[in-house]
Protein backbone atom coordinates (compact mmCIF):
# COMPACT_ATOMS: atom_id res chain seq x y z
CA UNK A 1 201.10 192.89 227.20
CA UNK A 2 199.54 193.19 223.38
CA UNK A 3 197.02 195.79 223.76
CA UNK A 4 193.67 194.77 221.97
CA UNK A 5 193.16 198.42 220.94
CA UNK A 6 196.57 198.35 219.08
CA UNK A 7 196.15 195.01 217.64
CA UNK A 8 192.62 196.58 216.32
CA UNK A 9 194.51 199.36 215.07
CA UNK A 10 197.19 197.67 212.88
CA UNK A 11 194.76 195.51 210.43
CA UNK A 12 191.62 197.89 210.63
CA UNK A 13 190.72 200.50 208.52
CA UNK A 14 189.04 203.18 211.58
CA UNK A 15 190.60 206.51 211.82
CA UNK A 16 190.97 207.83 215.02
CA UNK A 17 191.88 205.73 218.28
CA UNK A 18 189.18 207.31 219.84
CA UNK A 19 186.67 206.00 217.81
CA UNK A 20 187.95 202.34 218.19
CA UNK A 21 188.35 202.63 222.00
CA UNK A 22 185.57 204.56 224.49
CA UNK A 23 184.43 204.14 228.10
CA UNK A 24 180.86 204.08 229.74
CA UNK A 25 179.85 203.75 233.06
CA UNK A 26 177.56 201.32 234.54
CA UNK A 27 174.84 202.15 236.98
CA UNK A 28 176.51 200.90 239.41
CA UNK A 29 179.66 202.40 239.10
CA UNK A 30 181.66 200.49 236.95
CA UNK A 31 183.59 201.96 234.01
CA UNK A 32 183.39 199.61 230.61
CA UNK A 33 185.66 199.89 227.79
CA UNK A 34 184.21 199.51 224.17
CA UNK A 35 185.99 198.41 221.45
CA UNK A 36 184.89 199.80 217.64
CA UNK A 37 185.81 198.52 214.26
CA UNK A 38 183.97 200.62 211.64
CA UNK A 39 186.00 198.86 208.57
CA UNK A 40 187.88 196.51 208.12
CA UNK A 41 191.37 195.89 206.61
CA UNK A 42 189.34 195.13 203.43
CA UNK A 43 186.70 196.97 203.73
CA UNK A 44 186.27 201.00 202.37
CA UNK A 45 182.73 201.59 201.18
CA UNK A 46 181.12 204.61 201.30
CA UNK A 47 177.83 205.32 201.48
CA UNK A 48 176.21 201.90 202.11
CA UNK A 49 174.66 200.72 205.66
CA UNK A 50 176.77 199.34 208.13
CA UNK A 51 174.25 197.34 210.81
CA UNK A 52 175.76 197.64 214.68
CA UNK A 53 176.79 194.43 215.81
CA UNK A 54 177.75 194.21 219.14
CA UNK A 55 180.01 190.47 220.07
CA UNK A 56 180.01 189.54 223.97
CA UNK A 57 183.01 187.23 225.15
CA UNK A 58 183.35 183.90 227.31
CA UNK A 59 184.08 183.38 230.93
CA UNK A 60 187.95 184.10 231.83
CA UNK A 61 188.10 186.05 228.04
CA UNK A 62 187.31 189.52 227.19
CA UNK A 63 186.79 191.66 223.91
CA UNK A 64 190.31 190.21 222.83
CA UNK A 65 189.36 187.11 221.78
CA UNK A 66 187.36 188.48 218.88
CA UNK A 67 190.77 189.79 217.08
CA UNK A 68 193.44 187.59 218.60
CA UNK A 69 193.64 185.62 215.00
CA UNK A 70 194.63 187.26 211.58
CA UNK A 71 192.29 189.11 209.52
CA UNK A 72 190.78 186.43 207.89
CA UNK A 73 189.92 184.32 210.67
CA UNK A 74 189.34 186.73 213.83
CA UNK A 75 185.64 187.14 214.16
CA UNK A 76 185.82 191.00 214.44
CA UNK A 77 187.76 191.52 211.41
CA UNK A 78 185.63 189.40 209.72
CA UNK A 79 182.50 191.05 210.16
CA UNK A 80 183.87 193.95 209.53
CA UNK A 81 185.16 193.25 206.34
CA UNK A 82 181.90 192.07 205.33
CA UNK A 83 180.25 195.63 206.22
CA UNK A 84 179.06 195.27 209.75
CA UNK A 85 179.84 198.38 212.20
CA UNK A 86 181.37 196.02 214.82
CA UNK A 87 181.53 196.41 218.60
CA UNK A 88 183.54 195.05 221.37
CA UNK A 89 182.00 194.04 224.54
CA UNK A 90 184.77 194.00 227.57
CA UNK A 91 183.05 192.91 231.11
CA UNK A 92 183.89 194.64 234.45
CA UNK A 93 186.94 192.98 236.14
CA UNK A 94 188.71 191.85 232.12
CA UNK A 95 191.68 193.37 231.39
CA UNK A 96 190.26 196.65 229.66
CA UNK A 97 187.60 197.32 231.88
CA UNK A 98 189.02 197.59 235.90
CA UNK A 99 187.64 201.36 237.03
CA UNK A 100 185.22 201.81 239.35
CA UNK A 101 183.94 205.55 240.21
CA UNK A 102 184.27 204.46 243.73
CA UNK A 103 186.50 201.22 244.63
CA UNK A 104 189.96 200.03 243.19
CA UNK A 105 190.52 196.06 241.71
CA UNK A 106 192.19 196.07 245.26
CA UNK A 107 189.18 196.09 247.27
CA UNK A 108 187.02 193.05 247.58
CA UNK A 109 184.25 194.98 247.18
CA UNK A 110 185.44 195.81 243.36
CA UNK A 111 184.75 192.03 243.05
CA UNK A 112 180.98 191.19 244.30
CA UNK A 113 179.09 190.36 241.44
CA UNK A 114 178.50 187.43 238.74
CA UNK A 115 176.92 187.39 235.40
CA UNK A 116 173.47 188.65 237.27
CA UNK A 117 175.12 191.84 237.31
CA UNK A 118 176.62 191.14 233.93
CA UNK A 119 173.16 191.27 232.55
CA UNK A 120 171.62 193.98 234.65
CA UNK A 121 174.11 196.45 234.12
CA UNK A 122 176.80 195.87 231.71
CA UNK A 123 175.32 195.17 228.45
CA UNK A 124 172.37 197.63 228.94
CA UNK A 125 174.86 200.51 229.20
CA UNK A 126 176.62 199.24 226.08
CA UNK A 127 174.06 199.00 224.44
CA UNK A 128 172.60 202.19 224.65
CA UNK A 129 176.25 203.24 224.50
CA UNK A 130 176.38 201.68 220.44
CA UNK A 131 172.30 202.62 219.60
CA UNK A 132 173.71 206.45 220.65
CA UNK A 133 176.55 206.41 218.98
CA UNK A 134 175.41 205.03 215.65
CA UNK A 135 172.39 206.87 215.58
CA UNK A 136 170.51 203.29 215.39
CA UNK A 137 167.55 202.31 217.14
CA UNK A 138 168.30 198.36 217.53
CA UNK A 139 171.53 195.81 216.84
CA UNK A 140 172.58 192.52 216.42
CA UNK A 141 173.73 190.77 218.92
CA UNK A 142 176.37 187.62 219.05
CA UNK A 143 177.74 185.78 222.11
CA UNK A 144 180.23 183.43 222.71
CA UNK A 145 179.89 180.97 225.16
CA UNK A 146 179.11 183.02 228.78
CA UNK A 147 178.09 186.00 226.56
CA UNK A 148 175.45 184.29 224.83
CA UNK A 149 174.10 183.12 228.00
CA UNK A 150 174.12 186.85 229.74
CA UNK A 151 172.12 187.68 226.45
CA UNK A 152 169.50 185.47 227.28
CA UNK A 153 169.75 186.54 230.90
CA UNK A 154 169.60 190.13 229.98
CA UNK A 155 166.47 189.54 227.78
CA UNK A 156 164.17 187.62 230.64
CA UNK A 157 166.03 190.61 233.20
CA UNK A 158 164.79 193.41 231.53
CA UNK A 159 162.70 192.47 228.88
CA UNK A 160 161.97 195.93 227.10
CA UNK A 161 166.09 195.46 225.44
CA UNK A 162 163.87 193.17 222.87
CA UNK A 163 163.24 196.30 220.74
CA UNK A 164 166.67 197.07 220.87
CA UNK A 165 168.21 193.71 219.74
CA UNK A 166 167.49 192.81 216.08
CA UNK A 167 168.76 188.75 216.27
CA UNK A 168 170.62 186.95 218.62
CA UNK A 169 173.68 184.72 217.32
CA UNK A 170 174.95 182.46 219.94
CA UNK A 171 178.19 180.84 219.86
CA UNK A 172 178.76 177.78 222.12
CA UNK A 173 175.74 178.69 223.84
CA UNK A 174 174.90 177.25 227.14
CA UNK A 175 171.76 175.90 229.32
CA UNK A 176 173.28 175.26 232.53
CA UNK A 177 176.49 173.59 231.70
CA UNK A 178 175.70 170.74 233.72
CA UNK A 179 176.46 168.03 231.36
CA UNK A 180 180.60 169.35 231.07
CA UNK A 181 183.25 167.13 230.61
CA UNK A 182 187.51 167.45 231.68
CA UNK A 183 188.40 169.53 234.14
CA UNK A 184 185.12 171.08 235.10
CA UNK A 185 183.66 168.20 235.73
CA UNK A 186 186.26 167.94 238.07
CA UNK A 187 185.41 171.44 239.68
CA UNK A 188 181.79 170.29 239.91
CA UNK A 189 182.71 167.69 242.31
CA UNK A 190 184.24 169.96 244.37
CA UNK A 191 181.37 172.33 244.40
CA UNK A 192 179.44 169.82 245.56
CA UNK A 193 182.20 167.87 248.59
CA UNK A 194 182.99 171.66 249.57
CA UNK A 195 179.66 173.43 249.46
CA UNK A 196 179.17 174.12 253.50
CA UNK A 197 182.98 175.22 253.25
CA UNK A 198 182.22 177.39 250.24
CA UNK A 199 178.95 178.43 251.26
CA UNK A 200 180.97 180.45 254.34
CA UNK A 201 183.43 181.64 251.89
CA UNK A 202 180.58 183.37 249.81
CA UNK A 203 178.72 184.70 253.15
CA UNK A 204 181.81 185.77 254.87
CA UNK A 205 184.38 186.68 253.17
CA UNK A 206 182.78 188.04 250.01
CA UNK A 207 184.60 188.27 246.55
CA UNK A 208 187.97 188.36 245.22
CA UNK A 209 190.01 188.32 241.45
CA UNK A 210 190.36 185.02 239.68
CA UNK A 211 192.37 185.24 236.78
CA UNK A 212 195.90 187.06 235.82
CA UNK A 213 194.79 190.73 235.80
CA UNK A 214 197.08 193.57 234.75
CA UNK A 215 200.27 192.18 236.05
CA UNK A 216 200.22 189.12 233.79
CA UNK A 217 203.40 189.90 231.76
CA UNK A 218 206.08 187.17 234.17
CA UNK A 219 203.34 184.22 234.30
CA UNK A 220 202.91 184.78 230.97
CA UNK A 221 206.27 184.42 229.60
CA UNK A 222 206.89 181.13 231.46
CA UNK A 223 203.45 179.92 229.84
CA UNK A 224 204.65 181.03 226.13
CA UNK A 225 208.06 179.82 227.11
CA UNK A 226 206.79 175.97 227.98
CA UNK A 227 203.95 176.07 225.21
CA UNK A 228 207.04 176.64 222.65
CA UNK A 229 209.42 174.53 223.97
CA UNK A 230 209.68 171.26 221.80
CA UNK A 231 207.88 168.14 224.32
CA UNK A 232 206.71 170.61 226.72
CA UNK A 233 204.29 172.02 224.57
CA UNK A 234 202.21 168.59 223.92
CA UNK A 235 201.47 168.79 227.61
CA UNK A 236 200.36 172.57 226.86
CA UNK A 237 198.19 171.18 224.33
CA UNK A 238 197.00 168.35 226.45
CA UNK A 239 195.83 170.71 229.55
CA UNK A 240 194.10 172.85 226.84
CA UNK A 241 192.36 169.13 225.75
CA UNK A 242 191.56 168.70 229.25
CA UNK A 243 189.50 172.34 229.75
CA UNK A 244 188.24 172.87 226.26
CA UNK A 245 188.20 169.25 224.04
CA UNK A 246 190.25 168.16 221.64
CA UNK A 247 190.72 171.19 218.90
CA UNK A 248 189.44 170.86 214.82
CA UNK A 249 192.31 170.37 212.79
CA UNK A 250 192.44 174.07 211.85
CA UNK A 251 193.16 174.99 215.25
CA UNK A 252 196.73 176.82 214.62
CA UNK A 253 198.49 176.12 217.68
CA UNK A 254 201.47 178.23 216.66
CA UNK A 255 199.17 181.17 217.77
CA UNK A 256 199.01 179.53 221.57
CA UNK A 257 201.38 181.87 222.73
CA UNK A 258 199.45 184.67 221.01
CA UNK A 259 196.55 183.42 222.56
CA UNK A 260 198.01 183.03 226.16
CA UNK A 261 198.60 187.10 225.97
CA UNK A 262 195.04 187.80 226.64
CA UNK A 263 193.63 184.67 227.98
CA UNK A 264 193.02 184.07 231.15
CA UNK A 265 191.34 187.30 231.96
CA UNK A 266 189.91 187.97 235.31
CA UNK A 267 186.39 187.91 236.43
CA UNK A 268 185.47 187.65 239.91
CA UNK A 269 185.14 184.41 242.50
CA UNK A 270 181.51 185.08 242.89
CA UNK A 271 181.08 184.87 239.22
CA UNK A 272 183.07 181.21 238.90
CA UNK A 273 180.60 180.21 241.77
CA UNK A 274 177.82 181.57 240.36
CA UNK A 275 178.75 178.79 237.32
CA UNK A 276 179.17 175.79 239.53
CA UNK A 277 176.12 176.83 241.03
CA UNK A 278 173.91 176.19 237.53
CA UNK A 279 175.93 173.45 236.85
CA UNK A 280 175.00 171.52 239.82
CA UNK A 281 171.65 172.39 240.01
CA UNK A 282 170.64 172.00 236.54
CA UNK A 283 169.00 175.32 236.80
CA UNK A 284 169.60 178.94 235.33
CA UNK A 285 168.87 181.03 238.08
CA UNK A 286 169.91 184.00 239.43
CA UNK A 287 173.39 183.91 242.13
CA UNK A 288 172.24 182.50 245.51
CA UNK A 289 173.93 184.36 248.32
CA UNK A 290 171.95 182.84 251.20
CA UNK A 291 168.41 183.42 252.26
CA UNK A 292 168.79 187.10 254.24
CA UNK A 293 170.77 188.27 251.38
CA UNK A 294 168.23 186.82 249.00
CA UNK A 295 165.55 188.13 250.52
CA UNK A 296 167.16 191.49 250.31
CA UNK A 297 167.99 191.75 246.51
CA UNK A 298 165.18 189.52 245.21
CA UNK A 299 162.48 189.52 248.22
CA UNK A 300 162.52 185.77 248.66
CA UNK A 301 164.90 183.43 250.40
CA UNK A 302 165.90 181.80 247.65
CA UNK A 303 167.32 182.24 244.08
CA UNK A 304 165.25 183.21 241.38
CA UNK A 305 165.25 181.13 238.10
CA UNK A 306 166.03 183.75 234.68
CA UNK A 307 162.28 183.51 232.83
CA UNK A 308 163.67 182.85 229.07
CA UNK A 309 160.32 182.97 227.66
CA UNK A 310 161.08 186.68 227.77
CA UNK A 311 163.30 186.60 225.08
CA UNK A 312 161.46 187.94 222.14
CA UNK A 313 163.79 187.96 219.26
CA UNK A 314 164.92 185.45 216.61
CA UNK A 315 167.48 183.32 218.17
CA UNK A 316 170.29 181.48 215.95
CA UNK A 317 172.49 178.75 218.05
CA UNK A 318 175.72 177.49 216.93
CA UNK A 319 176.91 174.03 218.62
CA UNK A 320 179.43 170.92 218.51
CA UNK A 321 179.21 167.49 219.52
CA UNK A 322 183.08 167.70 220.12
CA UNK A 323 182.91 171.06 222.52
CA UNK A 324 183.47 170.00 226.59
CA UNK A 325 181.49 172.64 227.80
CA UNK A 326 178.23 172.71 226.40
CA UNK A 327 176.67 169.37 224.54
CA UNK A 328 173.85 169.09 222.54
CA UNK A 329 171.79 167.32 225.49
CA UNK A 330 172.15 170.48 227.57
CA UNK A 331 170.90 172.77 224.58
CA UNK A 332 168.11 170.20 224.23
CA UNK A 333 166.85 169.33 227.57
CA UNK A 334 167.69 172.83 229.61
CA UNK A 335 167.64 175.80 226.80
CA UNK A 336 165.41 174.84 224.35
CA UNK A 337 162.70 174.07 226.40
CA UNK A 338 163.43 177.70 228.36
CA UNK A 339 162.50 179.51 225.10
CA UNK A 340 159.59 180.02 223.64
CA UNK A 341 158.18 178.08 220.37
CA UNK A 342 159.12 179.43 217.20
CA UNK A 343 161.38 181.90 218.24
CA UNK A 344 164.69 179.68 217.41
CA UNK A 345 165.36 180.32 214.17
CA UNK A 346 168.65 178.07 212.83
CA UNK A 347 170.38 175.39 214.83
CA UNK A 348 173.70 174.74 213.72
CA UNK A 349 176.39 171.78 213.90
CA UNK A 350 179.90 172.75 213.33
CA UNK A 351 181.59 169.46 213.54
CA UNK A 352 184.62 169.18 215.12
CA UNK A 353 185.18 172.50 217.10
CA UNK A 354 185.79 172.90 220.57
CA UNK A 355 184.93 175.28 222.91
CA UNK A 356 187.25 177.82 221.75
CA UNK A 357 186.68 176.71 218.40
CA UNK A 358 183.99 179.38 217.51
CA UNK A 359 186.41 182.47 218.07
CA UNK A 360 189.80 181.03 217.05
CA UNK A 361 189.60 178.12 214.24
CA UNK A 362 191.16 179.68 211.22
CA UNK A 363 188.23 178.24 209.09
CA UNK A 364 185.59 180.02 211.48
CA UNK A 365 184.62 182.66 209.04
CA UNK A 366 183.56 179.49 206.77
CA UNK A 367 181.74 177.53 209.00
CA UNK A 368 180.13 180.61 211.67
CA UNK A 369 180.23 183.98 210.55
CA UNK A 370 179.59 183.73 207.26
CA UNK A 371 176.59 182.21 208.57
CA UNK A 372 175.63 185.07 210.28
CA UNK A 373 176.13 187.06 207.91
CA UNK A 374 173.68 185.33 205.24
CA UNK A 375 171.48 185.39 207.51
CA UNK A 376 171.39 189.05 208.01
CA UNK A 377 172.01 190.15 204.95
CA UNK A 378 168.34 188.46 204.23
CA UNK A 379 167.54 191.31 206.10
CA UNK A 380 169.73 194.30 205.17
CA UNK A 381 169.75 194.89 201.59
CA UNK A 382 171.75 197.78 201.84
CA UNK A 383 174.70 196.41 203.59
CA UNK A 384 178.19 197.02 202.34
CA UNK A 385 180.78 194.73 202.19
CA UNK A 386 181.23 191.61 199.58
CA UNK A 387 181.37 188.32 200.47
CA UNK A 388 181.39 184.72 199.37
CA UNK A 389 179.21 182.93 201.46
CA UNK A 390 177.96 179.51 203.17
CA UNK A 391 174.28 178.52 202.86
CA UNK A 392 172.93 179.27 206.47
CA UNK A 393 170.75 176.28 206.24
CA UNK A 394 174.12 174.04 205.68
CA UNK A 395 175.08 171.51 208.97
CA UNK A 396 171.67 172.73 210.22
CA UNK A 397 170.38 170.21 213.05
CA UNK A 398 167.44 168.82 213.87
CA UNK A 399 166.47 168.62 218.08
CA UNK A 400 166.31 164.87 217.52
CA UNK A 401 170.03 164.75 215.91
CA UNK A 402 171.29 165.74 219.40
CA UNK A 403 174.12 163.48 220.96
């Protein structure tokens, strides 16, 4: 298996391997790896300020997808390039992050938690991991997909991480996903036929590994094998219609197999339930394990909804009318109204993309990141790197425009 770290390695400028790859420990036992990129291929100033950005990956992804492209069009690189001080975020259970002080991925008790625990515990310790290590007292923040969504959740969770997050940039970003199309539709339905039979599941037989873990390396050869092989591959392409939508045109699908090296990564049962469970409902609310459990962890019998008036910081949120997952009626009806007025600052329209659009389009440094990093260059004068750049306010989208 392509290790991230190496891959990091080979087109970055950073010194010493263990400045692009560190570990921290949650407070509940779980030990996180960190990716670092403190220049890019392209990028050697000295003595200019390099703001912390810290980028939080999807559901079934981890830091990986942030450098699986070339230089030019792998969000990491990209930033970094342009003079940000870029961090990795890799979730318990991916592929770089499977230590626990006290369990092994082997025991189901490894695998009991969703993004609630995500939020409570992950990102804080990252966080505070990055502020430390950079000697900086806030960052910027950009999710894509399920990580912007545990950066809201963080935010109404444990409010006071306001001071410590400068802007949020969120990629793909979702309400409740209850408005998805393809095959999770699909899995919707079943959430709802099966719920008594899943509902036992969760109470009884607790959590367990979803995804290809560590030993990946056979399932993934016969996946790269059929994606290459001539006819085979167009119904590669068409499952990847089915989960994500139809890809933009700059979608390089020679880079499947390159893709299918880090993606799926795990996450947990709990967690994939925890998704069908806000989907259904409509709501964004905190796991619901059933009422005794409930009453134990949040002292009523049922699930709490995440307050998103909370979030206190200037919110940027990057969308398509093509992507499967999320659609512009969710953002308008279920996460707009969540926030509070005023403190959505850009709403952006990339036409075209799909779902994993955002991280692996080779124009994505065109039509996202350079984006964000207008926009926070606005705000850091000082900040190295040199860049041609798209007008932030270009494709931006009225709440009336959404379809």
């Amino acid at each position: 298996m392509e290790n991230a770290c190496l891959l990091i390695s080979s087109i970055s400028q950073s010194g010493d391997d263990n400045d692009r790859e560190n570990e921290v420990t949650t407070e509940d036992g779980y030990i996180l790896t960190v990716f670092r990129i403190r220049h890019g291929a392209n990028s050697t100033e000295t003595g200019c300020y390099r703001p912390p950005i810290l980028l939080d990956h999807s559901l079934l992804c981890d830091g990986s997808e942030f450098v699986m492209n070339p230089p030019h069009s792998s969000p990491g690189m990209v930033l970094a390039d342009s003079g940000f001080d870029v961090f990795l975020m890799n979730h318990r259970g991916t592929t770089y992050s499977r230590k626990h002080r006290d369990f092994d991925t082997s025991d189901p008790r490894y695998w009991k938690f969703t993004m609630d625990e995500h939020a409570k515990y992950d990102i804080p310790v990252v966080i505070d991991y990055v502020l430390n290590v950079t000697g900086e007292k806030s960052l910027y923040w950009s999710g894509h997909s399920q990580g912007s969504q545990v950066g809201f959740m963080l935010l109404s969770e444990r409010p006071e991480y306001n001071q410590r997050i400068r802007a949020l940039f969120q990629l793909a970003a979702p309400g409740t996903a209850h408005y998805a199309k393809g095959v999770w539709r699909l899995l919707y339905l079943v959430d709802e036929l099966f719920k008594p039979l899943i509902d036992f599941y969760r109470s009884w037989f607790g959590s367990h590994e979803i995804g290809l873990g560590p030993n990946r390396r056979f399932p993934q050869q016969i996946m790269q094998l059929f994606c290459a092989t001539p006819y085979l591959n167009e119904i590669c392409k068409n499952v990847m219609y089915f989960i994500v939508g139809e890809p933009t045109s700059t979608f390089n699908f020679t880079r499947w197999p390159s893709y299918i090296t880090f993606i799926p990564a795990s996450t947990s049962t709990w967690n994939m339930l925890h998704w069908g469970q806000m989907a259904v409902r409509n709501k964004l609310e905190h796991f619901d394990h059933n009422p005794i459990e409930n009453m134990k962890k949040y002292g009523q019998t049922t699930a709490p909804p995440y307050n998103l008036t909370k979030v206190d910081v200037p919110v940027y949120i990057f969308w398509s009318s093509s992507d499967w997952l999320i659609s512009g009626r969710d953002i308008e009806e279920n996460l707009l109204p969540s926030l509070k007025n005023g403190i959505v600052k850009g709403i952006y329209e990339v036409p075209d993309y799909n779902h994993l659009d955002f991280v692996t389009a080779t124009d994505n440094a065109e039509n996202v990141f350079h984006r964000i990093i207008s926009v926070v260059r606005k705000q850091e004068e000082e900040m190295c790197g040199q860049s041609k750049l798209a007008d932030p306010n270009t494709y931006e989208c009225h709440h009336s425009t959404f379809k």
